[in-house]
Protein backbone atom coordinates (compact mmCIF):
# COMPACT_ATOMS: atom_id res chain seq x y z
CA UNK A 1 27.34 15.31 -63.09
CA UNK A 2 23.78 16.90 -62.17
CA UNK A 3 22.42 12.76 -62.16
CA UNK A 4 25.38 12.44 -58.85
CA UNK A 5 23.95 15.43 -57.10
CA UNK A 6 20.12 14.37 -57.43
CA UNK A 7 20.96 11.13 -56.50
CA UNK A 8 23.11 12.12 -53.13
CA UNK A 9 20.83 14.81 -51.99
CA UNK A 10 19.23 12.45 -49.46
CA UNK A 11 22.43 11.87 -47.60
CA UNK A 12 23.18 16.04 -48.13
CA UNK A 13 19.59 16.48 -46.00
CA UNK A 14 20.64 13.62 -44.18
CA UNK A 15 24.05 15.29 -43.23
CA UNK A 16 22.53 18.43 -42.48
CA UNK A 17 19.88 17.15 -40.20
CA UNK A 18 22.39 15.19 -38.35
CA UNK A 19 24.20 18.44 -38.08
CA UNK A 20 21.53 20.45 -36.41
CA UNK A 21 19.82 18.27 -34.20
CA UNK A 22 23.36 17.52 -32.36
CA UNK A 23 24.92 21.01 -32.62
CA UNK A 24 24.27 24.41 -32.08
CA UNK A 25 22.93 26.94 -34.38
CA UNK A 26 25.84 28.02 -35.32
CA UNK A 27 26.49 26.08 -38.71
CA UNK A 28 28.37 27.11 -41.54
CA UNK A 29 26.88 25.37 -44.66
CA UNK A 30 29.00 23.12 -46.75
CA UNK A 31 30.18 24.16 -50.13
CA UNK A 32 29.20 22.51 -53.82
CA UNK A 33 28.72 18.88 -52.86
CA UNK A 34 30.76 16.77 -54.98
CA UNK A 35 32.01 13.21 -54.11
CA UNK A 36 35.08 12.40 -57.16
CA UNK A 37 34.37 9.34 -58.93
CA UNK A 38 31.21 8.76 -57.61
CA UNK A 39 28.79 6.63 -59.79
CA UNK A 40 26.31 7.72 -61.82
CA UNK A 41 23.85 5.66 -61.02
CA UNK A 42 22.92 3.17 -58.41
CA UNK A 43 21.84 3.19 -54.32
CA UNK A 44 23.24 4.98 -51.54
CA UNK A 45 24.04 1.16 -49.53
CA UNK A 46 25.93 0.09 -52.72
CA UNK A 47 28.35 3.02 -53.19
CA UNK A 48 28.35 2.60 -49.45
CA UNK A 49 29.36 -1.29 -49.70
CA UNK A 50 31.96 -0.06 -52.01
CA UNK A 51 33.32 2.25 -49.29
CA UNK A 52 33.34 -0.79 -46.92
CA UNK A 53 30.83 1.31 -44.80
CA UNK A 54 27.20 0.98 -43.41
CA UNK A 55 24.69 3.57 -43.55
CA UNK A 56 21.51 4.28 -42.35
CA UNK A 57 18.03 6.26 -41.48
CA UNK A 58 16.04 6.85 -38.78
CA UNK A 59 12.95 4.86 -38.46
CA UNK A 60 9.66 5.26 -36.25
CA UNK A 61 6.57 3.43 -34.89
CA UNK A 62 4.66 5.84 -37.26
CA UNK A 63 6.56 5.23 -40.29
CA UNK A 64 5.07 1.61 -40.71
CA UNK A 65 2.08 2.73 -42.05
CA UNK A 66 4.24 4.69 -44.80
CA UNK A 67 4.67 2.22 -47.29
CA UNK A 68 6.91 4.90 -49.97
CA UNK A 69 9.39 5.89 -46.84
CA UNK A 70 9.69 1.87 -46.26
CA UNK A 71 10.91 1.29 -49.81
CA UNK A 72 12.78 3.81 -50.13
CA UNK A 73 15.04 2.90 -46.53
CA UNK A 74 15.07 -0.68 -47.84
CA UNK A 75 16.47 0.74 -51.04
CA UNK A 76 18.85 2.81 -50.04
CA UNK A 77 19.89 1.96 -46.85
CA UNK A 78 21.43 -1.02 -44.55
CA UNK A 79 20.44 -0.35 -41.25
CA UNK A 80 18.06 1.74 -39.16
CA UNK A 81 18.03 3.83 -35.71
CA UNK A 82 14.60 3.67 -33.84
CA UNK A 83 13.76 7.19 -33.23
CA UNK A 84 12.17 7.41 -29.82
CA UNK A 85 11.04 3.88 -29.43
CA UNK A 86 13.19 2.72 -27.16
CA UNK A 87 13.73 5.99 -25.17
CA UNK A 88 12.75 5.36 -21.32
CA UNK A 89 9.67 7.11 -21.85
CA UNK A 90 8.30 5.01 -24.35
CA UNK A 91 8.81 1.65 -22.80
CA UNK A 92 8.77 2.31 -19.09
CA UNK A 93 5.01 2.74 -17.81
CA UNK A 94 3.08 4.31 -14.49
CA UNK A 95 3.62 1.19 -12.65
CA UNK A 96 7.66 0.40 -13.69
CA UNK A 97 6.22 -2.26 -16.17
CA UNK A 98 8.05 -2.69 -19.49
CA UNK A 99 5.92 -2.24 -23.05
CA UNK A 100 8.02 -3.19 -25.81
CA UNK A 101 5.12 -3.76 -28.34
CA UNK A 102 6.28 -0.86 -30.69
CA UNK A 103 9.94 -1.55 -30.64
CA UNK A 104 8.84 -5.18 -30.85
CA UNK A 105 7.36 -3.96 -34.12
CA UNK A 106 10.27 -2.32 -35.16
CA UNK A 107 12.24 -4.72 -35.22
CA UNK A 108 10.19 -7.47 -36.38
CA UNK A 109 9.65 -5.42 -40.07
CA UNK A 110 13.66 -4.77 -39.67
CA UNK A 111 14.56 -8.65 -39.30
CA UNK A 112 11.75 -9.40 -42.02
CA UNK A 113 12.96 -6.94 -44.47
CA UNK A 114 17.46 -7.58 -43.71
CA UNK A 115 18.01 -4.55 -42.02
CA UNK A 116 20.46 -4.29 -39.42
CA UNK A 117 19.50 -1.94 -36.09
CA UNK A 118 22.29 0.36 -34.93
CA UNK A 119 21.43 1.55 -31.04
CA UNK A 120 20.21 4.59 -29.92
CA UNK A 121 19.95 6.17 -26.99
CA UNK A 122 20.53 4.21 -23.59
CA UNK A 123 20.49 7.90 -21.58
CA UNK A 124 18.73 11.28 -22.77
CA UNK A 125 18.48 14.15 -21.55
CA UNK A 126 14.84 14.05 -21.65
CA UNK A 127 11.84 11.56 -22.67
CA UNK A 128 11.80 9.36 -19.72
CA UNK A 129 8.51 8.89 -17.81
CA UNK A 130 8.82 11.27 -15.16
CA UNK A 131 5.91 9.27 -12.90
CA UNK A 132 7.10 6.47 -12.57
CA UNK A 133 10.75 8.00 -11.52
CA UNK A 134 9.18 10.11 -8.69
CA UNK A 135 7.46 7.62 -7.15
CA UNK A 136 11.36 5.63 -7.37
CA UNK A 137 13.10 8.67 -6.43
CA UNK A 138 10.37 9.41 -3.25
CA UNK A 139 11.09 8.05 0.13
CA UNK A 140 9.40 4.95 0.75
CA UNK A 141 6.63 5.75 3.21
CA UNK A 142 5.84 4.18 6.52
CA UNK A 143 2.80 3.11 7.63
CA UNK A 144 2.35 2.37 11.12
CA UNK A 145 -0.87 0.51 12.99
CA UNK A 146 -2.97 0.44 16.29
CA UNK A 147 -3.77 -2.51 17.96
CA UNK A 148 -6.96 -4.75 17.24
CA UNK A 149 -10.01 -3.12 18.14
CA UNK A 150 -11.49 -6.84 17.92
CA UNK A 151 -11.37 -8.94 20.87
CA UNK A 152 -11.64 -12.32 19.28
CA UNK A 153 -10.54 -11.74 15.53
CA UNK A 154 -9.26 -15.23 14.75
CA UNK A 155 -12.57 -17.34 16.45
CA UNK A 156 -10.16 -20.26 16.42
CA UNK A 157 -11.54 -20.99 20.37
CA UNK A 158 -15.50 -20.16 20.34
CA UNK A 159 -17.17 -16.79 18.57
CA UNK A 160 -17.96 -14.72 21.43
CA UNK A 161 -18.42 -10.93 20.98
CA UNK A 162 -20.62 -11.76 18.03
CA UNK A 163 -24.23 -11.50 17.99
CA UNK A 164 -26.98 -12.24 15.72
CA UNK A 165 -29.06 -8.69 15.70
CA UNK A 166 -32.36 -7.90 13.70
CA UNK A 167 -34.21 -11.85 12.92
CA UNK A 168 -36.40 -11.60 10.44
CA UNK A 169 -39.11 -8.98 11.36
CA UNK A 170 -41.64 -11.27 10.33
CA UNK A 171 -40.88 -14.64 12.58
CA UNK A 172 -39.31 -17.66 11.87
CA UNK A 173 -36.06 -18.79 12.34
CA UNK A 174 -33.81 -16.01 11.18
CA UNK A 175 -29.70 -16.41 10.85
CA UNK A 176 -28.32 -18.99 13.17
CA UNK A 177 -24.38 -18.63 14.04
CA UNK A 178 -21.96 -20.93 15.34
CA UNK A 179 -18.57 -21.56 15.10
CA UNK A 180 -17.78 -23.16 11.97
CA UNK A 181 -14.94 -23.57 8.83
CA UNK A 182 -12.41 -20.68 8.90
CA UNK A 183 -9.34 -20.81 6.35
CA UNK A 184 -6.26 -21.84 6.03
CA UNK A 185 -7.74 -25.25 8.11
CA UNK A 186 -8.47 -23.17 11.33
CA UNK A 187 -12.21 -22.05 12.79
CA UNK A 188 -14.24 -19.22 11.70
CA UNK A 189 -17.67 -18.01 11.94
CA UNK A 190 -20.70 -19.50 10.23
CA UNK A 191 -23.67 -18.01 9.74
CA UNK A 192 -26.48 -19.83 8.34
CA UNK A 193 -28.75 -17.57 6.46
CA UNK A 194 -31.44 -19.88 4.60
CA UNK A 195 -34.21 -20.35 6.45
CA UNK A 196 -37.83 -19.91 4.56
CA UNK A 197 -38.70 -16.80 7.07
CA UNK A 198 -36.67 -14.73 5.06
CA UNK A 199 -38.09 -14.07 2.21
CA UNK A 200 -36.86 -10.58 1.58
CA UNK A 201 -33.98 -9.42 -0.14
CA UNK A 202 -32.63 -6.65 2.15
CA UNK A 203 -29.13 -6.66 3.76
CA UNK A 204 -29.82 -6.30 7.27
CA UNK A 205 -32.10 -9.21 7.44
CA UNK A 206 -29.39 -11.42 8.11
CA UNK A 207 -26.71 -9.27 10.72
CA UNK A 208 -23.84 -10.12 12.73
CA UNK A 209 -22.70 -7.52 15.16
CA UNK A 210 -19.58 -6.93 16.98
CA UNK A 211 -18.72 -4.54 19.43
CA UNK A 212 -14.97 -2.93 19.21
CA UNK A 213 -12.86 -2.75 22.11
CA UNK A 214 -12.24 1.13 22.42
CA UNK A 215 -13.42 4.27 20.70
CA UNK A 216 -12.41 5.42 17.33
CA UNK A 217 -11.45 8.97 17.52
CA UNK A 218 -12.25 11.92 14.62
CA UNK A 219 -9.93 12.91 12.23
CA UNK A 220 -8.24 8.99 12.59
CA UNK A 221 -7.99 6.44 9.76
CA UNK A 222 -9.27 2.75 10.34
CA UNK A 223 -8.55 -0.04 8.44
CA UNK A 224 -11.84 -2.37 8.88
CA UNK A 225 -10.41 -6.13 7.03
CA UNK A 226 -12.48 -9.39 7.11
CA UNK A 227 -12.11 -12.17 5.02
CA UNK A 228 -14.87 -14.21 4.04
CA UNK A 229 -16.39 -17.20 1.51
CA UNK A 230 -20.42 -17.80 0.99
CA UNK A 231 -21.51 -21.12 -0.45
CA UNK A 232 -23.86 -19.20 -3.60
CA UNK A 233 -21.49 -16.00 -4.59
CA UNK A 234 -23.21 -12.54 -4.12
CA UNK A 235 -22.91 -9.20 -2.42
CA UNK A 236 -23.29 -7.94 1.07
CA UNK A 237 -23.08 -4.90 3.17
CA UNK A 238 -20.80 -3.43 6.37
CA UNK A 239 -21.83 -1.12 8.61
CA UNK A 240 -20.33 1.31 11.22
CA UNK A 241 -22.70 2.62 13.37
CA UNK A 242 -22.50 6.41 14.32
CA UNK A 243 -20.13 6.27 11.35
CA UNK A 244 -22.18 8.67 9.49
CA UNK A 245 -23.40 12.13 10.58
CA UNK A 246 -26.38 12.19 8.76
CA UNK A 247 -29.37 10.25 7.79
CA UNK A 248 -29.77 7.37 10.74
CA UNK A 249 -25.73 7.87 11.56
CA UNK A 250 -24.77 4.63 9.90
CA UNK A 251 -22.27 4.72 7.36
CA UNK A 252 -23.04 1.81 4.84
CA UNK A 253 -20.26 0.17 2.67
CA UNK A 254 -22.16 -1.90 -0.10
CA UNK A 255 -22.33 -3.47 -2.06
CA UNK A 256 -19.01 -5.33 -1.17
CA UNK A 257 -18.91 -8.73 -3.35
CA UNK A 258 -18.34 -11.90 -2.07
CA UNK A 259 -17.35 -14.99 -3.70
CA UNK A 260 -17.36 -18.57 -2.91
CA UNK A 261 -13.44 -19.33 -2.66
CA UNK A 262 -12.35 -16.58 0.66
CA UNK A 263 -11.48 -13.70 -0.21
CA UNK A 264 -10.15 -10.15 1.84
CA UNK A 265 -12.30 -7.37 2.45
CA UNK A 266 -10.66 -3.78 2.87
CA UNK A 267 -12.40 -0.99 3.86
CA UNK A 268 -11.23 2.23 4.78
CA UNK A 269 -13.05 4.84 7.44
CA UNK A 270 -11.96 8.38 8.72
CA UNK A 271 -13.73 8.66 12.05
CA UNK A 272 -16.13 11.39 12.87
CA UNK A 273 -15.96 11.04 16.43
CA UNK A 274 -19.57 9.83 16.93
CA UNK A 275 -19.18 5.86 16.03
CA UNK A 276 -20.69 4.12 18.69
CA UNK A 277 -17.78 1.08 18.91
CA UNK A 278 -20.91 -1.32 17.38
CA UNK A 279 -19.54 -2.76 13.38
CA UNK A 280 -22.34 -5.24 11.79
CA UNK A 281 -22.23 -7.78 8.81
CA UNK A 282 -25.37 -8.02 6.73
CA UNK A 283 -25.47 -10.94 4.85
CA UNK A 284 -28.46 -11.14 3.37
CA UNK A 285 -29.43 -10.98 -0.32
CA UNK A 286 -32.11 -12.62 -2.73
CA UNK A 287 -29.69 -15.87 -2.75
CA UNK A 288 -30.44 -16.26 0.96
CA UNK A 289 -27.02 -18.13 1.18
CA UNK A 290 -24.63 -19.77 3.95
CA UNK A 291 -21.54 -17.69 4.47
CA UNK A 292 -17.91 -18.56 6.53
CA UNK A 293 -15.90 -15.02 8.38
CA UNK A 294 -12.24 -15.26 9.66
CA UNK A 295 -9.09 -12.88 10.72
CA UNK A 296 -11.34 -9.93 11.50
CA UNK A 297 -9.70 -6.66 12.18
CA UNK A 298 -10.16 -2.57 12.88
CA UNK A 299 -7.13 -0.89 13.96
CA UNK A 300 -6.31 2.46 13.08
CA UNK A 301 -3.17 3.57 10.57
CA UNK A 302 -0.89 6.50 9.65
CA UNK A 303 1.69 7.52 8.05
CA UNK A 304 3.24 8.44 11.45
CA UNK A 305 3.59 6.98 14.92
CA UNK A 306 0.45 5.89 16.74
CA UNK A 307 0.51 6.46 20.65
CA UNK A 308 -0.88 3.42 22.48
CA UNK A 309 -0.89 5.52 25.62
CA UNK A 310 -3.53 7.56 26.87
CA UNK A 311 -2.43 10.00 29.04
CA UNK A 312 1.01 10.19 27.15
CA UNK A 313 2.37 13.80 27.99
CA UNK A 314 1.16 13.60 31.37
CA UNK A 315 0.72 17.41 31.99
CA UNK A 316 -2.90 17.70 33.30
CA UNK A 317 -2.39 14.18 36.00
CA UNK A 318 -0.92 10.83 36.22
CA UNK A 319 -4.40 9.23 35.12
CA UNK A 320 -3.82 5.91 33.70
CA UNK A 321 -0.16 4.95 35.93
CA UNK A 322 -0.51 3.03 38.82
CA UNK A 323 1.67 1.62 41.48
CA UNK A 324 2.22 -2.13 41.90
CA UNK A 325 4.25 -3.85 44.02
CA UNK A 326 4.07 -2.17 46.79
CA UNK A 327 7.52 -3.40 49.52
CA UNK A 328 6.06 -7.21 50.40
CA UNK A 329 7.50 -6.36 53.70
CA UNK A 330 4.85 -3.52 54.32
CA UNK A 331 5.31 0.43 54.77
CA UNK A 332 5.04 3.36 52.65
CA UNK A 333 6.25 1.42 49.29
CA UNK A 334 6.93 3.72 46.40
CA UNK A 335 4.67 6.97 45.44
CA UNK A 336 3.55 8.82 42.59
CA UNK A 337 2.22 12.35 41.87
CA UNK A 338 2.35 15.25 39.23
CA UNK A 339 5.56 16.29 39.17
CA UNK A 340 8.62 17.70 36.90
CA UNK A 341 8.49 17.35 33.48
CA UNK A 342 11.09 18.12 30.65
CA UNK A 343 10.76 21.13 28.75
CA UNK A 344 9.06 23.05 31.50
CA UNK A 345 5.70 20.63 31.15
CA UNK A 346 4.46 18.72 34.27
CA UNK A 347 5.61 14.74 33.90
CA UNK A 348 5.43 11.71 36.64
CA UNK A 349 7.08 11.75 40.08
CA UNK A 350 8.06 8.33 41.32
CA UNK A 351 9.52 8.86 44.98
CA UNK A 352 10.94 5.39 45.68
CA UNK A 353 13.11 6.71 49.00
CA UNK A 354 11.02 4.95 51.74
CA UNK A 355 12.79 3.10 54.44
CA UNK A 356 10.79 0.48 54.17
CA UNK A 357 11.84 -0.71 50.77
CA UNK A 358 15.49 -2.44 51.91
CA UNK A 359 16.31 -5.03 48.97
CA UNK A 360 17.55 -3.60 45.66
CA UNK A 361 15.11 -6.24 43.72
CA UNK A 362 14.07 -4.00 40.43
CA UNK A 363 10.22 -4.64 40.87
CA UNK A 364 10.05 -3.73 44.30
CA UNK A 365 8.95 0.11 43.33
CA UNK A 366 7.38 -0.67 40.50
CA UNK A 367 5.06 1.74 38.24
CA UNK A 368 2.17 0.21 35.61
CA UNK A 369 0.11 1.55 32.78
CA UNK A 370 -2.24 0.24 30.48
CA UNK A 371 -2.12 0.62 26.94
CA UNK A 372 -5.25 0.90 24.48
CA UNK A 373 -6.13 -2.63 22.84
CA UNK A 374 -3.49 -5.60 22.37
CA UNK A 375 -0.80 -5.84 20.39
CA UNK A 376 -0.96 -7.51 16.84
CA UNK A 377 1.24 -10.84 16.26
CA UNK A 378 4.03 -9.84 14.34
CA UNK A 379 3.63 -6.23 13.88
CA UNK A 380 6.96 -3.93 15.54
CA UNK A 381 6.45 -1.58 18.46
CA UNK A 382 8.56 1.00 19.41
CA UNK A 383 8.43 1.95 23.41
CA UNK A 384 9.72 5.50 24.20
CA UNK A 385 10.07 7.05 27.32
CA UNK A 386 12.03 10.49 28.75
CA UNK A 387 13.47 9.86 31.99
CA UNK A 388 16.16 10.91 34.68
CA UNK A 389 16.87 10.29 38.43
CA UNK A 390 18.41 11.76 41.40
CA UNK A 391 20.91 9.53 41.90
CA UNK A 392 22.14 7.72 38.42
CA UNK A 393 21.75 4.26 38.37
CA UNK A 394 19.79 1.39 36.45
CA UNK A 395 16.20 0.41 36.02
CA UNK A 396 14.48 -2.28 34.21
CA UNK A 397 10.85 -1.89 32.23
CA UNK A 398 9.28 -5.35 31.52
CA UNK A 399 6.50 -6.10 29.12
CA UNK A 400 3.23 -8.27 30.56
CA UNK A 401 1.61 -10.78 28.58
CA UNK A 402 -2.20 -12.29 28.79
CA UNK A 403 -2.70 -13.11 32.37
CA UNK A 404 0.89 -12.11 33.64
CA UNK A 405 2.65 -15.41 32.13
CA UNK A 406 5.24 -15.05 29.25
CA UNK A 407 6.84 -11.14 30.64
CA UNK A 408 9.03 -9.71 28.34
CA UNK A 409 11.81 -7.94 30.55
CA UNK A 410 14.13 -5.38 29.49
């Protein structure tokens, strides 16, 4: 009788482990163990088989290298239970990719070795990757953008607002630009950096300059993007002038590595308040190479609305609103001052009584403003505005497009 209670003390620990890991402490422990007519000799998964049951053991990434624990489970047992292997937390990474390498492994020496795998554990309580679910469970966030602070980003039509600054000191030739290959089969701007005058390695020897349209202002984040191909792969530098409040004020971004199939360029700036609206490429390094630019932007972004307006609030004046169409038929047309605002501010005060004004035509008291920079191509903007009148009735705001053609009315 003592050979039946050696051989079944496994499945007593086993029992009794299963017992405390899934209740609470409060156990009362089982009298004599003693299973009538059990054999005296023989494996756990053939008395088992005899039952017409399966049974089984735990089984972890760790036990692999345990050759005596593998033995003994194919011995006695006819299945296993991965332990925490495929738990969230072990498969599901930073990013919300998958890694099933060690359950792979599991299984693989379960297959090899006829052992069946009994499931464990689609939810737990705990042991899932916390950082990847916060960043699921987080609202998404928003980013919203400026307008182009580049005039002529695309160069499809000719390359103005670029310049070639600082030729070689020396003489010579220095970098030519013209309007040249861009991608996707439209133009772009060339820049021809090989002649023999430079024979020095540094950056600036070969510079492109642009000036922005607008200021950056301090405390803002600008998105600076470029894409760009040279014919011998190598690196190059950016600058933003006044970018950088000490040394000569330039903040330099290099080395920024460029390849010869195009390729994006992202750089990031928080302004300072002191950039002086100039940007430069220098393209020159000790391959004294042929490069191709296209699609260059600056606009600033944020994780909340940016105001196109100026003079938004309108408390201190009505800089920046002007009236247009004045009554074709002459006379005192419509006027504007500093007037009422909401909340007990100051706001605009369009007085569009005059007797002058005798058709209904919406336009006819009419009130403009310009907006910082141009709109981007495909990008949504939201126009909000507080407003009430004397008399209820309706109005109309229209949107104006390049030269007045192409108005958007609402």
């Amino acid at each position: 009788m003592m050979k039946k209670y050696i051989k079944y003390a496994s499945a007593i620990l086993f029992g009794t482990f299963i017992l405390i890991s899934c209740t609470d402490d409060h156990v009362t422990a089982p009298g004599e163990y003693n299973l009538p007519n059990a054999p005296a000799s023989g494996t756990l998964k053939a008395l088992a088989q005899s039952r017409g049951i399966k049974i089984g053991n735990t089984l972890s990434y760790s036990d692999l290298s345990k050759q005596q624990k593998l033995d003994l489970i194919k011995s006695e047992f006819d299945n296993v239970s991965f332990e925490y292997e495929m738990k969230h937390g072990a498969i599901v990474k930073n990013d919300g990719s998958l890694d099933f390498s060690k359950a792979d492994a599991l299984l693989a020496w379960a297959k090899n070795n006829g052992l069946g795998i009994y499931g464990h554990t689609l939810v737990w309580h705990q042991n899932q990757n916390a950082n990847y679910l916060k960043t699921v469970a987080a609202p998404p966030v928003s980013e919203y953008t400026g307008p182009n602070m580049v005039s002529n980003p695309t160069m499809d039509e000719n390359i103005d607002g670029f310049q070639q600054m600082n030729p070689n000191p020396g003489g010579g030739c220095g970098p030519r630009i013209s309007q040249g290959e861009g991608r996707n089969g439209t133009k772009g701007l060339y820049v021809d950096g090989t002649c023999e005058a430079i024979t020095a390695g540094d950056y600036w020897r070969v510079q492109i300059g642009n000036t922005l349209n607008g200021s950056m202002t301090a405390g803002n984040t600008y998105r600076i993007e470029f894409w760009i191909k040279a014919k011998v792969a190598g690196s190059i530098q950016f600058e933003i002038r006044g970018g950088n409040a000490g040394g000569d004020g330039v903040r330099y971004v290099s080395p920024i590595n460029v390849t010869t199939n195009w390729s994006k360029i992202t750089i990031e700036h928080t302004a300072i308040g002191t950039e002086t609206g100039v940007v430069a490429f220098d393209l020159n390094n000790d391959n004294h190479t042929e490069y191709w630019i296209d699609d260059f932007t600056v606009y600033q972004f944020s994780t909340s609305p940016i105001n196109m307006v100026a003079n938004s609030t309108i408390n201190e004046s009505i800089d920046g609103y002007q009236q247009m169409n004045p009554n074709p038929g002459g006379g005192c047309g419509p006027r504007i001052s500093l007037g009422e605002g909401r909340n007990g501010t100051s706001g605009l005060y369009v007085d569009g009584t005059c007797e002058a004004i005798t058709a209904a035509d919406y336009w006819r008291v009419q009130i403009g403003v310009n907006y910082g920079g141009k709109m981007i191509a495909g990008t949504p903007y939201r126009i909000e505005f507080w407003i009430k009148a004397k008399i209820p009735g309706n109005i109309q705001r229209f949107q104006r497009a390049a030269g007045g053609e192409g108005n958007h009315v609402i």
